[in-house]
C-alpha atoms as a PDB file:
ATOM      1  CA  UNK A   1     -16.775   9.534 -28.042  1.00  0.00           C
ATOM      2  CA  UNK A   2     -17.607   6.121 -26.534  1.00  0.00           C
ATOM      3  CA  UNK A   3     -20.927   5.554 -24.280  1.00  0.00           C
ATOM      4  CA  UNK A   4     -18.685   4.772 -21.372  1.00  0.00           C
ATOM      5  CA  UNK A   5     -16.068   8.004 -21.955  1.00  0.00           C
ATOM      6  CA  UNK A   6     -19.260   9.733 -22.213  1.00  0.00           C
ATOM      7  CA  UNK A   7     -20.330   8.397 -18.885  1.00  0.00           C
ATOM      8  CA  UNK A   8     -16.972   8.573 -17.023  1.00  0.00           C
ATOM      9  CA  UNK A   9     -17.354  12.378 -18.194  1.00  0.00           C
ATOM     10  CA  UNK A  10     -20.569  12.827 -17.221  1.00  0.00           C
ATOM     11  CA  UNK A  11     -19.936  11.462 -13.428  1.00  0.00           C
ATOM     12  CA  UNK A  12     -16.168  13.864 -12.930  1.00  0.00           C
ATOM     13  CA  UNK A  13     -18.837  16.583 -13.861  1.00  0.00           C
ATOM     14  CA  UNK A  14     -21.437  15.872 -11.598  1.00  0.00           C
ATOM     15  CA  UNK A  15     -19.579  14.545  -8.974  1.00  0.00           C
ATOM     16  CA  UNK A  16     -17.686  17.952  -7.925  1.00  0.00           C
ATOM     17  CA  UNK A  17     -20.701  19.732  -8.527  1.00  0.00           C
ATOM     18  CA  UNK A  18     -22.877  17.970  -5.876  1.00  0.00           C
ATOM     19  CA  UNK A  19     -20.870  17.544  -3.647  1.00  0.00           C
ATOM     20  CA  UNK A  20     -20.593  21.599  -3.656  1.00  0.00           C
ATOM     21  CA  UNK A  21     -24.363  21.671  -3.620  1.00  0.00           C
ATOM     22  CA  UNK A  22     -24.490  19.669  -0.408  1.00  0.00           C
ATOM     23  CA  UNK A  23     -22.159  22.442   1.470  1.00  0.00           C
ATOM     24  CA  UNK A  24     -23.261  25.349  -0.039  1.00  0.00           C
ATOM     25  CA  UNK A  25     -26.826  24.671   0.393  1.00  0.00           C
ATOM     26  CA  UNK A  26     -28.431  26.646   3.531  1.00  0.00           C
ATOM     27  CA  UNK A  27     -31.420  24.658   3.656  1.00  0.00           C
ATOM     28  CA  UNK A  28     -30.619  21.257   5.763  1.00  0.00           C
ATOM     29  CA  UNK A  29     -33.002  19.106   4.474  1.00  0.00           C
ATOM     30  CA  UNK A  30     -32.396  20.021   0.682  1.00  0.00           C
ATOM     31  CA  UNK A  31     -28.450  19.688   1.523  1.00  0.00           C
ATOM     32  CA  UNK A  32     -29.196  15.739   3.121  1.00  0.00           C
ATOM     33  CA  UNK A  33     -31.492  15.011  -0.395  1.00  0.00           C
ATOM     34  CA  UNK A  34     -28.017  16.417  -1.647  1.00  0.00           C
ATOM     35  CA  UNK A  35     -26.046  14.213   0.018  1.00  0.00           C
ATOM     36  CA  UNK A  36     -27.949  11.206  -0.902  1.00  0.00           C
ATOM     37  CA  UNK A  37     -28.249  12.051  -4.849  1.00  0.00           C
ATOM     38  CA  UNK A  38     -24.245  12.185  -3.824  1.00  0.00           C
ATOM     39  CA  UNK A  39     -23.754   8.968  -2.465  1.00  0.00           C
ATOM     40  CA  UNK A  40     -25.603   7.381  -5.465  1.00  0.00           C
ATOM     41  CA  UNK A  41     -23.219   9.471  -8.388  1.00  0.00           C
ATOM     42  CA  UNK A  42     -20.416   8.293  -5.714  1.00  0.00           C
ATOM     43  CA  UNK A  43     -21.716   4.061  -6.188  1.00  0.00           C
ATOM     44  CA  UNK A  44     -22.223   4.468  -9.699  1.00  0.00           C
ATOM     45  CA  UNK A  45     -18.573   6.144 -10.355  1.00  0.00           C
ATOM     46  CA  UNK A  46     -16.952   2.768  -8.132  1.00  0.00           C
ATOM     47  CA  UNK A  47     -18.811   0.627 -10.311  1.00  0.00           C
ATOM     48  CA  UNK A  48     -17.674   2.244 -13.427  1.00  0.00           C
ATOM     49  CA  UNK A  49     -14.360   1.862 -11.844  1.00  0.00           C
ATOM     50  CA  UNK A  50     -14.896  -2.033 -11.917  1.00  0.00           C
ATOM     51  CA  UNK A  51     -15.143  -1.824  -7.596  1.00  0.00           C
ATOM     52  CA  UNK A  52     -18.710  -3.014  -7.238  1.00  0.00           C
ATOM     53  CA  UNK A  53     -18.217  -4.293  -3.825  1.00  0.00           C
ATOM     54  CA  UNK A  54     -17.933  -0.611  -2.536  1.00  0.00           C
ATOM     55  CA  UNK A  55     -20.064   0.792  -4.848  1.00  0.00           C
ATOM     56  CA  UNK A  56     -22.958  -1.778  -3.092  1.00  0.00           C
ATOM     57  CA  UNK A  57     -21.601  -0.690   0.736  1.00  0.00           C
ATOM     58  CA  UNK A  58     -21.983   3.172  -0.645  1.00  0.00           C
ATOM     59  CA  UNK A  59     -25.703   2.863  -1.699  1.00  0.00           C
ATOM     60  CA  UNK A  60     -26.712   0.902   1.371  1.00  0.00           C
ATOM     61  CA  UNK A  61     -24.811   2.492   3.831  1.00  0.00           C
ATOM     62  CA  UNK A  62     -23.428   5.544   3.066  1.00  0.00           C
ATOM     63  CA  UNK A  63     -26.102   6.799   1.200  1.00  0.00           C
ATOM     64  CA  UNK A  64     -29.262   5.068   2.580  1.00  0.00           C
ATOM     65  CA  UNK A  65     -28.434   4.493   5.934  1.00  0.00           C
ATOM     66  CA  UNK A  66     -26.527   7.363   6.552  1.00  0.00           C
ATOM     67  CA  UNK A  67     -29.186   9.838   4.839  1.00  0.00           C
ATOM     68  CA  UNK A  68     -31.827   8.102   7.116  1.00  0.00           C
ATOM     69  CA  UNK A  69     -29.691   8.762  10.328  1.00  0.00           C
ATOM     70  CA  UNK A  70     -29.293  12.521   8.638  1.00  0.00           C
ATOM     71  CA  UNK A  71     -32.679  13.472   8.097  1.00  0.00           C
ATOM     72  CA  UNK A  72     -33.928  11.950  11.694  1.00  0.00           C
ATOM     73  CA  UNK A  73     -31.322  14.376  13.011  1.00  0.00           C
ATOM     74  CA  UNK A  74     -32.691  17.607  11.477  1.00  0.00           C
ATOM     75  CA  UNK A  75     -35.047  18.529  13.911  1.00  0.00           C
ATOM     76  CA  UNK A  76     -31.855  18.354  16.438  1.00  0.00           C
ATOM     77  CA  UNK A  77     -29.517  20.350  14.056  1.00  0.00           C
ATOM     78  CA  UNK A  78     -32.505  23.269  13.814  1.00  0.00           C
ATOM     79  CA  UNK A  79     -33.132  23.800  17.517  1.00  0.00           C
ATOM     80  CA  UNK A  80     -29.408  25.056  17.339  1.00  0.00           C
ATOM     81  CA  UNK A  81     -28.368  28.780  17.614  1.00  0.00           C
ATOM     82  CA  UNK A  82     -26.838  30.300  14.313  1.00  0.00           C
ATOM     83  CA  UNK A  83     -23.628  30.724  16.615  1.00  0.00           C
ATOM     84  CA  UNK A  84     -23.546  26.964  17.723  1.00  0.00           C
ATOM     85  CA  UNK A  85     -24.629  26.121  14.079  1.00  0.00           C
ATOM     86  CA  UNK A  86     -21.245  28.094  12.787  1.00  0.00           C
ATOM     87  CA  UNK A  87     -18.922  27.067  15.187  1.00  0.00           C
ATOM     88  CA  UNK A  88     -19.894  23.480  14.540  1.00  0.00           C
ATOM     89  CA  UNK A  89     -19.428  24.207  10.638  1.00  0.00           C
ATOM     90  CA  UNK A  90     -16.200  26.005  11.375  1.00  0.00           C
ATOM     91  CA  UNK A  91     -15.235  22.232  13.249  1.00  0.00           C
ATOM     92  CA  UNK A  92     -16.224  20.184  10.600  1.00  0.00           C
ATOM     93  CA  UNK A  93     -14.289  22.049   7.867  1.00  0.00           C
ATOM     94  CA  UNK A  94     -10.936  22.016   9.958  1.00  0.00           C
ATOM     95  CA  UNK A  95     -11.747  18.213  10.047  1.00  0.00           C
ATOM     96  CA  UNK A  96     -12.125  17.194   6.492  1.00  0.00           C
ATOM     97  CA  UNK A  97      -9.237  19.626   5.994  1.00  0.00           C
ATOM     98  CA  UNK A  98      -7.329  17.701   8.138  1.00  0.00           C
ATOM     99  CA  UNK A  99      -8.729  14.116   6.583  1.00  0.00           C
ATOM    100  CA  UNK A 100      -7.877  15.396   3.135  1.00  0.00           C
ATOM    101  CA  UNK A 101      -4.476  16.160   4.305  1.00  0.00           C
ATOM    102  CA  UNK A 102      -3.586  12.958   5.414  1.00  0.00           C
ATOM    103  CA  UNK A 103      -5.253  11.060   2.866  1.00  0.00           C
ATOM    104  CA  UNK A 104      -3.271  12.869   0.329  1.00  0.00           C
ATOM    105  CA  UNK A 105       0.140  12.217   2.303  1.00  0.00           C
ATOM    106  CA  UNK A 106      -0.983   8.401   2.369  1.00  0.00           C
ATOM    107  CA  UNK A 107      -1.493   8.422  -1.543  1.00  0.00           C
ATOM    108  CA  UNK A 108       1.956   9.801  -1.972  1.00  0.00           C
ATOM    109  CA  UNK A 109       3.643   7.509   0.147  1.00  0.00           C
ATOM    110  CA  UNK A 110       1.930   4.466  -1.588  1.00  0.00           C
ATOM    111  CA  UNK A 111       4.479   2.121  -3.790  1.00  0.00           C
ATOM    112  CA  UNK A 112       4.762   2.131  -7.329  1.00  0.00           C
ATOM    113  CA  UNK A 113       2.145   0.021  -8.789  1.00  0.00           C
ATOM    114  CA  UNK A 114       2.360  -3.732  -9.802  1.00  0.00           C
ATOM    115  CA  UNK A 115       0.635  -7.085  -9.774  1.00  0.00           C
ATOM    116  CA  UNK A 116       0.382  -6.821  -5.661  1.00  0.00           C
ATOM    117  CA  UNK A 117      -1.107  -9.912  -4.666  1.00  0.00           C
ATOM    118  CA  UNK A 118      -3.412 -10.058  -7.002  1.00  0.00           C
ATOM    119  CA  UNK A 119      -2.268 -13.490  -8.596  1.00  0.00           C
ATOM    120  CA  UNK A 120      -1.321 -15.194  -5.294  1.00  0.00           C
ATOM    121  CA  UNK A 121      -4.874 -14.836  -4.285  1.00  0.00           C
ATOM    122  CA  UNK A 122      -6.728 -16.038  -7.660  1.00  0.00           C
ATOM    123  CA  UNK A 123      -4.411 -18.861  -7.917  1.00  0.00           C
ATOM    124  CA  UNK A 124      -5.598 -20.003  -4.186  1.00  0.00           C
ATOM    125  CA  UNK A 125      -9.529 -19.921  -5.148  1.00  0.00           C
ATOM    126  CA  UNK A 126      -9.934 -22.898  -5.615  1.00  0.00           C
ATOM    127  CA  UNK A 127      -8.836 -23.881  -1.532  1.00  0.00           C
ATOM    128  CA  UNK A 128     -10.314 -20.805   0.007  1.00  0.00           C
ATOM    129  CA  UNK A 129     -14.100 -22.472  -0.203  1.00  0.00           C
ATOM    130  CA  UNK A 130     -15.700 -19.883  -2.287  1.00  0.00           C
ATOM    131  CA  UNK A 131     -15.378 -18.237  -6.369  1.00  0.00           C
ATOM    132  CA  UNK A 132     -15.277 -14.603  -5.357  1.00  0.00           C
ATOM    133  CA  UNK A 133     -11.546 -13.311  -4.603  1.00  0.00           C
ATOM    134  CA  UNK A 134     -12.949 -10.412  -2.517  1.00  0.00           C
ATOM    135  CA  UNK A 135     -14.906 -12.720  -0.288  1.00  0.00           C
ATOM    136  CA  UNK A 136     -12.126 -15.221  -0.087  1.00  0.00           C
ATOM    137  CA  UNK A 137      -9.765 -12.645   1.327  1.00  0.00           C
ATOM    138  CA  UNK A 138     -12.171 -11.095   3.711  1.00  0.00           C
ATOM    139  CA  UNK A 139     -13.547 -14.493   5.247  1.00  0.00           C
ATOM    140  CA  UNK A 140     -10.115 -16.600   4.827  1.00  0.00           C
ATOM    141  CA  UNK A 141      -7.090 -15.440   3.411  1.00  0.00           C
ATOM    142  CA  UNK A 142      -7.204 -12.550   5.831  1.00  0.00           C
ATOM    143  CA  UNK A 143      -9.786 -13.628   8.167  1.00  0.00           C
ATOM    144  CA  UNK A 144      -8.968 -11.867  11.148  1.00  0.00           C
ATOM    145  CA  UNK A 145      -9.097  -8.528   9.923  1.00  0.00           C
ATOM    146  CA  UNK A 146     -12.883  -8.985   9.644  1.00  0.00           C
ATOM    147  CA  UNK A 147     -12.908 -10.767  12.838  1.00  0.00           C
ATOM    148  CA  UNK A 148     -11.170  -7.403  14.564  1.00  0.00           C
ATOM    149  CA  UNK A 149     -14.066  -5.128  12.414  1.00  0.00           C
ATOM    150  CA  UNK A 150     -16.690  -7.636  14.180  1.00  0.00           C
ATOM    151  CA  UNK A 151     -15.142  -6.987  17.460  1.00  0.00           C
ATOM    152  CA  UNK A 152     -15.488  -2.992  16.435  1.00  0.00           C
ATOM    153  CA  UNK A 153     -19.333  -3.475  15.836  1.00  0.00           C
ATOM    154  CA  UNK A 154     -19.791  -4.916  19.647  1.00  0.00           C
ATOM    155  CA  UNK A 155     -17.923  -1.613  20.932  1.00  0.00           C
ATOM    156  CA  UNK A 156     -19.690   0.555  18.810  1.00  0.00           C
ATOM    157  CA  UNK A 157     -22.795  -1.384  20.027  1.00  0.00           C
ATOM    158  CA  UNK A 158     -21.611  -1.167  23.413  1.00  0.00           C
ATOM    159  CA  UNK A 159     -21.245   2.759  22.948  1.00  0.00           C
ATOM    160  CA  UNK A 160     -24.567   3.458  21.172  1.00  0.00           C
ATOM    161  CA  UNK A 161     -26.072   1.548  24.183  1.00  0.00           C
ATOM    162  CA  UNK A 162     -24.633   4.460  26.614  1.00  0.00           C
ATOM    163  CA  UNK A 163     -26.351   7.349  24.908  1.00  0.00           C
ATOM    164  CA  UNK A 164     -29.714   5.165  24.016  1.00  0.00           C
ATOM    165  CA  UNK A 165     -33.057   6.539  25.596  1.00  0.00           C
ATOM    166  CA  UNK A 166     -34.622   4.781  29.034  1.00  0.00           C
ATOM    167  CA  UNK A 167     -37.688   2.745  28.506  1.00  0.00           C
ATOM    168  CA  UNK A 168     -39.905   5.666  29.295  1.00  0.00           C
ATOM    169  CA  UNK A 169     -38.945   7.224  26.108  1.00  0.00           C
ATOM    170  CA  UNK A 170     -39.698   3.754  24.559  1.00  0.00           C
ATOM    171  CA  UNK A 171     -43.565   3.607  25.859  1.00  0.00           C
ATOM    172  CA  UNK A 172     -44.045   7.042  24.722  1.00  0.00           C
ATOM    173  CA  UNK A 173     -43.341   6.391  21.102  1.00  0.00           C
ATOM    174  CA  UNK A 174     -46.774   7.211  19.009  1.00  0.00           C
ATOM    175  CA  UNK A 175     -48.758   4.233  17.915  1.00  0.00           C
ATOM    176  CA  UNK A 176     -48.573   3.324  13.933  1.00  0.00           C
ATOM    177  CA  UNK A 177     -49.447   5.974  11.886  1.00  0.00           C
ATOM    178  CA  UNK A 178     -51.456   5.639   8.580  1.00  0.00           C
ATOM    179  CA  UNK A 179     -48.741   7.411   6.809  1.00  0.00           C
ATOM    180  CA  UNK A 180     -46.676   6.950   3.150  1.00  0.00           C
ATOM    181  CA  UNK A 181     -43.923   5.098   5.347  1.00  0.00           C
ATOM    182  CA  UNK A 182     -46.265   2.487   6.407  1.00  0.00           C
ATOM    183  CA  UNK A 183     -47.135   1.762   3.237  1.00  0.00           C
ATOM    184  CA  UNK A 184     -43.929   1.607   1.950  1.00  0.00           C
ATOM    185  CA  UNK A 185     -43.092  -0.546   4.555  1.00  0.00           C
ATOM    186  CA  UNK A 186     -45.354  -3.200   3.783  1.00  0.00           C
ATOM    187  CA  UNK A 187     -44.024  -3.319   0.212  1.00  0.00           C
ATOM    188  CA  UNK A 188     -40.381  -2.742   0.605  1.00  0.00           C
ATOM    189  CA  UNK A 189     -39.538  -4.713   3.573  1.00  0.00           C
ATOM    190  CA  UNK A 190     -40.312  -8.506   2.466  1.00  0.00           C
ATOM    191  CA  UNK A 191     -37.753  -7.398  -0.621  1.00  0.00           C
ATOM    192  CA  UNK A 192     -35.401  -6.220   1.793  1.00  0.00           C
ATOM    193  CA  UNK A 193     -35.024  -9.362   3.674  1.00  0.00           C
ATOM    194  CA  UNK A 194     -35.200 -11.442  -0.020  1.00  0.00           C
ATOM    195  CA  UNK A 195     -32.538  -8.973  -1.236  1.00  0.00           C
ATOM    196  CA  UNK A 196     -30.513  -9.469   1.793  1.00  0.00           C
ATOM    197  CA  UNK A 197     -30.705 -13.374   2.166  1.00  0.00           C
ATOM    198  CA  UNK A 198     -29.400 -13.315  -1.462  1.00  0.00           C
ATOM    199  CA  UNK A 199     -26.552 -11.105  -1.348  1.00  0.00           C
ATOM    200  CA  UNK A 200     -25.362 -13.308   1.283  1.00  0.00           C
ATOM    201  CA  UNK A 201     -26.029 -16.575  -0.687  1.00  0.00           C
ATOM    202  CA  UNK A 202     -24.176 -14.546  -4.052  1.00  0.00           C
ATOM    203  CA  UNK A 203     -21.464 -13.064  -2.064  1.00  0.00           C
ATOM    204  CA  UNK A 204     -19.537 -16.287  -2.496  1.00  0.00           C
ATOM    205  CA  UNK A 205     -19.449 -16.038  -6.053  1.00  0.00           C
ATOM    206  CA  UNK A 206     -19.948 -12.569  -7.200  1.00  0.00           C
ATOM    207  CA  UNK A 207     -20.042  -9.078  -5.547  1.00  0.00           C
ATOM    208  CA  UNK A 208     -21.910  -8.986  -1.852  1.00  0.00           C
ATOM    209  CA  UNK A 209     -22.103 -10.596   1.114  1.00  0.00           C
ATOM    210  CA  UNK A 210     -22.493  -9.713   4.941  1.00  0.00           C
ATOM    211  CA  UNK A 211     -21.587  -6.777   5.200  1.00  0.00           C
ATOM    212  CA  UNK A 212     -24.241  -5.429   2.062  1.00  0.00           C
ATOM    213  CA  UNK A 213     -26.661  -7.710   3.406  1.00  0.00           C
ATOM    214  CA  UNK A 214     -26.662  -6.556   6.924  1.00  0.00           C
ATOM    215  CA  UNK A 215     -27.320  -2.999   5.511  1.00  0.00           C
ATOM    216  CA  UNK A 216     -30.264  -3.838   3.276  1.00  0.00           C
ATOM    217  CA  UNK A 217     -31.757  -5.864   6.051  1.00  0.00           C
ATOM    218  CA  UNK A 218     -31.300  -2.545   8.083  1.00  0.00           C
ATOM    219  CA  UNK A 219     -32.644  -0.374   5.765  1.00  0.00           C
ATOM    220  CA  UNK A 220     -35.914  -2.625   6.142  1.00  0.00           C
ATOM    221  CA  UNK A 221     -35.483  -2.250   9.841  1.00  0.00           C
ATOM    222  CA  UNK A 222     -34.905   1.540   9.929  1.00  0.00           C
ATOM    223  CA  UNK A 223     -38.585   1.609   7.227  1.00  0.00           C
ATOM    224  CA  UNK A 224     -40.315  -0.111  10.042  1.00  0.00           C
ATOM    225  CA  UNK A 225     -39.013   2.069  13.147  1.00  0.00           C
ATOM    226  CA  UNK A 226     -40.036   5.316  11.296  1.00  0.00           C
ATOM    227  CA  UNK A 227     -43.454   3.543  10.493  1.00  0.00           C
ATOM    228  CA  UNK A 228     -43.977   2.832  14.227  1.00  0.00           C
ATOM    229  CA  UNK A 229     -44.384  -0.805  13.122  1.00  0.00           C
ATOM    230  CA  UNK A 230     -40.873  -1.522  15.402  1.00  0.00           C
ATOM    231  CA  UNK A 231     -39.906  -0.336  18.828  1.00  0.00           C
ATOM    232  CA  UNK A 232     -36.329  -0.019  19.645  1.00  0.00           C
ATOM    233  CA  UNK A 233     -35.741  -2.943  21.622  1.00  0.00           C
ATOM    234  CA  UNK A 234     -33.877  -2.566  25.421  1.00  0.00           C
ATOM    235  CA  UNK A 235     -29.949  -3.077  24.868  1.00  0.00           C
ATOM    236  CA  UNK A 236     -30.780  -5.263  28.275  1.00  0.00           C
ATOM    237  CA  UNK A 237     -33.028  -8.188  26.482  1.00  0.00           C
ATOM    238  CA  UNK A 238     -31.456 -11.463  26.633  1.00  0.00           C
ATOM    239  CA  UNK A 239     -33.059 -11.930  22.749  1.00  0.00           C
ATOM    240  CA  UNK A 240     -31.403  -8.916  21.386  1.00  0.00           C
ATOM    241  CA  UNK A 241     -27.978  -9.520  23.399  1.00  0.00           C
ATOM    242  CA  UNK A 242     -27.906 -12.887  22.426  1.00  0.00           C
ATOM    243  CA  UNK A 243     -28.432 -11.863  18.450  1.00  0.00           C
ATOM    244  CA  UNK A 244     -25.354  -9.662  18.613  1.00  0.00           C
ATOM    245  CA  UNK A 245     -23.495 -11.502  19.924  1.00  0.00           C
ATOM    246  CA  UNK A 246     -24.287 -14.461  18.058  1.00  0.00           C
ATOM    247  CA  UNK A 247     -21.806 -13.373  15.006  1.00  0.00           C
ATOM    248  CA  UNK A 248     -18.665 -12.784  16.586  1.00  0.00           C
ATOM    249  CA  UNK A 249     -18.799 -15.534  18.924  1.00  0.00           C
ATOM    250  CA  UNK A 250     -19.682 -18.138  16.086  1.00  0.00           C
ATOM    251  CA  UNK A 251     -16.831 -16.511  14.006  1.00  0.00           C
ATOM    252  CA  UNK A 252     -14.343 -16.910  17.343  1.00  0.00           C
ATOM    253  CA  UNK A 253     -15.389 -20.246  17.856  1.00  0.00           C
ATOM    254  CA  UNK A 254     -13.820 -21.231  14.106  1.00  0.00           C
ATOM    255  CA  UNK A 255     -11.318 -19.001  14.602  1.00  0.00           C
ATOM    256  CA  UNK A 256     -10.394 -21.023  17.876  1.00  0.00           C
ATOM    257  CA  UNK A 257     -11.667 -24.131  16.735  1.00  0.00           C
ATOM    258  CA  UNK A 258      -8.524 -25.593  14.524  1.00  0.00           C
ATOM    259  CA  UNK A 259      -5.857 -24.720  17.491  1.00  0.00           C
ATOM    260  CA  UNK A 260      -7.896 -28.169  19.321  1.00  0.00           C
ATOM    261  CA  UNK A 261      -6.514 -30.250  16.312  1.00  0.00           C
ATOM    262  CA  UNK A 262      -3.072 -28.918  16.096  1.00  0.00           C
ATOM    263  CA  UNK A 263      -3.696 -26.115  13.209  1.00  0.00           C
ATOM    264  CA  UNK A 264      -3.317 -22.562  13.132  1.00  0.00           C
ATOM    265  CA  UNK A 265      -5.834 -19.363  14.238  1.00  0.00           C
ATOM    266  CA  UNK A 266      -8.074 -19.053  11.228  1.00  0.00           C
ATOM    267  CA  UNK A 267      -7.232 -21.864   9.455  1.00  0.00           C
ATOM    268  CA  UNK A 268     -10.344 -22.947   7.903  1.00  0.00           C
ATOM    269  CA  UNK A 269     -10.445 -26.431   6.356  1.00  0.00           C
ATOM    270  CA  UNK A 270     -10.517 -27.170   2.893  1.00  0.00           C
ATOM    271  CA  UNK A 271     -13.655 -29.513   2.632  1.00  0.00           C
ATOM    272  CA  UNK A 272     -15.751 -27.165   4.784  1.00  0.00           C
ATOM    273  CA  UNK A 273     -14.461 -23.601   4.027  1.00  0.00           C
ATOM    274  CA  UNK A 274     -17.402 -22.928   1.993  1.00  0.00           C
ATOM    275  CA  UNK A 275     -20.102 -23.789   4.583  1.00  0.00           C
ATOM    276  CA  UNK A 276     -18.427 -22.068   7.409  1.00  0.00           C
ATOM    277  CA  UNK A 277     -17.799 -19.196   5.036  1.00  0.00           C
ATOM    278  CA  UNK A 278     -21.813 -19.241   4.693  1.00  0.00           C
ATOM    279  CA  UNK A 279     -22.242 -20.110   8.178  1.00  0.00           C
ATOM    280  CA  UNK A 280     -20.563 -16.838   9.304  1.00  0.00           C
ATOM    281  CA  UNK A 281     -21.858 -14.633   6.527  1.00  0.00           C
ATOM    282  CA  UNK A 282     -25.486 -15.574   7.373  1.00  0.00           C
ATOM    283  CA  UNK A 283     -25.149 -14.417  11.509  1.00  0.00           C
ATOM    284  CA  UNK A 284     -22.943 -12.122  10.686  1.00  0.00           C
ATOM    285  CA  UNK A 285     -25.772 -10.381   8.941  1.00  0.00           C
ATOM    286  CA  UNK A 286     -28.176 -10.410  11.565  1.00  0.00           C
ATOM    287  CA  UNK A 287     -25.375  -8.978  13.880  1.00  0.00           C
ATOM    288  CA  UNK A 288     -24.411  -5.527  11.533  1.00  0.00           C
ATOM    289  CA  UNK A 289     -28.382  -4.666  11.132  1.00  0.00           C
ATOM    290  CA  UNK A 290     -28.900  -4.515  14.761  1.00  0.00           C
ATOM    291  CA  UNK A 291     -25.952  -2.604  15.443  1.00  0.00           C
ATOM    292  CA  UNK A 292     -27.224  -0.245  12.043  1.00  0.00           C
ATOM    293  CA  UNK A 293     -29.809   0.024  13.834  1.00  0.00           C
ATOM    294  CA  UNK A 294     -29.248   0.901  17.106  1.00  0.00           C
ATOM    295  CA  UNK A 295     -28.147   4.299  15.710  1.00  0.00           C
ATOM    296  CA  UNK A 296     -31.802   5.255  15.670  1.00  0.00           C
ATOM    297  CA  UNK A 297     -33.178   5.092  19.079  1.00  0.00           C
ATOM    298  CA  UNK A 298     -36.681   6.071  20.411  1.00  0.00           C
ATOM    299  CA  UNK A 299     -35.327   9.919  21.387  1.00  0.00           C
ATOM    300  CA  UNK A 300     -34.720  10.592  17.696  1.00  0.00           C
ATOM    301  CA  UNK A 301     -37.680   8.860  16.795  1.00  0.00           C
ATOM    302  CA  UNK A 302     -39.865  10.522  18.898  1.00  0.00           C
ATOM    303  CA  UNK A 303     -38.305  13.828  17.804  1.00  0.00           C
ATOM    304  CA  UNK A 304     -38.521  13.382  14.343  1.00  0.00           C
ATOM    305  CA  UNK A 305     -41.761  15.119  12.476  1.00  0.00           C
ATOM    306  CA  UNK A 306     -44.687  13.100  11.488  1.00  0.00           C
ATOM    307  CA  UNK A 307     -45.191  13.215   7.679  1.00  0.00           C
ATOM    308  CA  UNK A 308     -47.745  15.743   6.058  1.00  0.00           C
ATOM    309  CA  UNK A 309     -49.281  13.324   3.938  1.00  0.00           C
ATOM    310  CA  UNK A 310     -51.199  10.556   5.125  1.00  0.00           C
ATOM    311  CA  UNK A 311     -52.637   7.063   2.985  1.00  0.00           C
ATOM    312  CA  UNK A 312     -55.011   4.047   3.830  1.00  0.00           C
ATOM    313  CA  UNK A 313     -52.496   1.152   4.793  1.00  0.00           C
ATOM    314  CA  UNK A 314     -53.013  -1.861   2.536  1.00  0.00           C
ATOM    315  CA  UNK A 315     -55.090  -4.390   4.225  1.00  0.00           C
END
């Protein structure tokens, strides 16, 4: 047996088994630790299946992000009754029962496989302004279905902002703590925004780009909020408003900008593709880590339980 049949056997094994861990588990923060181990078995099977765009979006966000935004939320999920708790449970599993039914009508109903458009789009490289196929297609060849998830981000924003805490929960926040996270902070969060800037700079040419960056950079963010080093900043400051929106009204304004000339919606051209492609990439980032983080306002903050262990923070 080859290393990588070994491997490919080793991840349908583990894969089924965890993810039965992570329901059957009564404990909730053992079944979130779970969850995460999942998420990483999860990126390491799409990268085995030569998809390492996803399998980068899976460990940022669906594993890192989302396990963050988990565990703040256990404090929450224990005040609940053992009724609430099981009619909740009882919710969720008609959901993903319902999810797994349609995703398994939508397989079926797929076409027989071919070449798809997988030639049209590597024989067009070489216009679209960057090397990477998957980045061409998101940024040009199919532009304004990123544009539409951009718009999605402001409404999710837009929604987060509805539910987010007043400013007295803000000034009661604890001061920094002298606590593991703190440290961590100040070692992991410079390489988070070096990480970040170069995904963005390598997404042209290889697997990344904004929407991996913006998740690292978030992950930094989300270090520093539970280290009391950040305070969730008002959804009303001009700075923060002005950041958000500075992504998807840079990408409208190329989107708009070829109709003045006589061109089409989208139609990036040829000599500058690559440095609007950058251009929009690079804000764009900013734009998805504030909205990543907005999921993690002061209430939840406040809420969540300071750490047991405590360290001298580096000087």
């Amino acid at each position: 047996m080859s290393a990588g049949l070994a491997i490919d056997a080793a991840l349908a094994l583990v894969l089924p088994v965890l993810a039965w861990a992570v329901v059957a588990t009564p404990d909730l923060r053992k079944a979130i630790v779970l969850f995460m181990a999942l998420g990483l078995v999860a990126a390491l099977a799409w990268a085995r299946l030569a998809a390492p765009d996803i399998a980068l979006v899976e460990a940022a966000i669906g594993t890192g992000v989302t396990g963050a935004l988990l565990m703040s939320c256990v404090p929450w999920a224990e005040s609940l009754t053992p009724a609430s708790r099981r009619a909740r449970a009882d919710l969720a599993l008609a959901g993903a029962l319902a999810v797994v039914a349609c995703l398994g009508w939508a397989i079926r109903a797929l076409p027989e496989a071919g070449p798809g458009l997988t030639p049209a789009v590597l024989g067009a490289l070489e216009v679209s302004g960057v090397e990477h196929p998957v980045t061409a297609v998101l940024l040009n060849y199919r532009s304004y279905d990123t544009l539409l998830e951009i718009v999605v981000l402001v409404a999710a924003a837009i929604g987060i902002d509805a539910v987010l805490p007043d400013d007295d929960a803000r000034r009661r926040l604890a001061p920094p703590a002298r606590s593991l996270v703190g440290v961590l902070s100040h070692l992991l969060v410079p390489g988070a925004v070096l990480v970040a800037g170069f995904l963005v700079w390598k997404g042209a040419h290889a697997p990344g780009g904004a929407f991996q960056a913006g998740a690292v950079l978030a992950a930094g963010g989300i270090l520093l909020l539970f280290a009391r080093r950040l305070r969730p900043v008002p959804f009303a400051a001009r700075a923060l408003r002005g950041a958000l929106l500075a992504g998807p009204l840079l990408f409208l304004g190329v989107a708009v900008a070829p109709l003045v000339r006589g061109g089409r919606l989208l139609e990036l051209p040829v000599a500058w593709a690559g440095v609007l492609i950058l251009a929009i990439e690079t804000v764009l980032v900013v734009t998805i880590a504030i909205v990543l983080l907005m999921f993690f306002p002061a209430r939840v903050l406040a809420s969540s339980r300071a750490p047991a262990a405590t360290v001298e923070d580096p000087p």
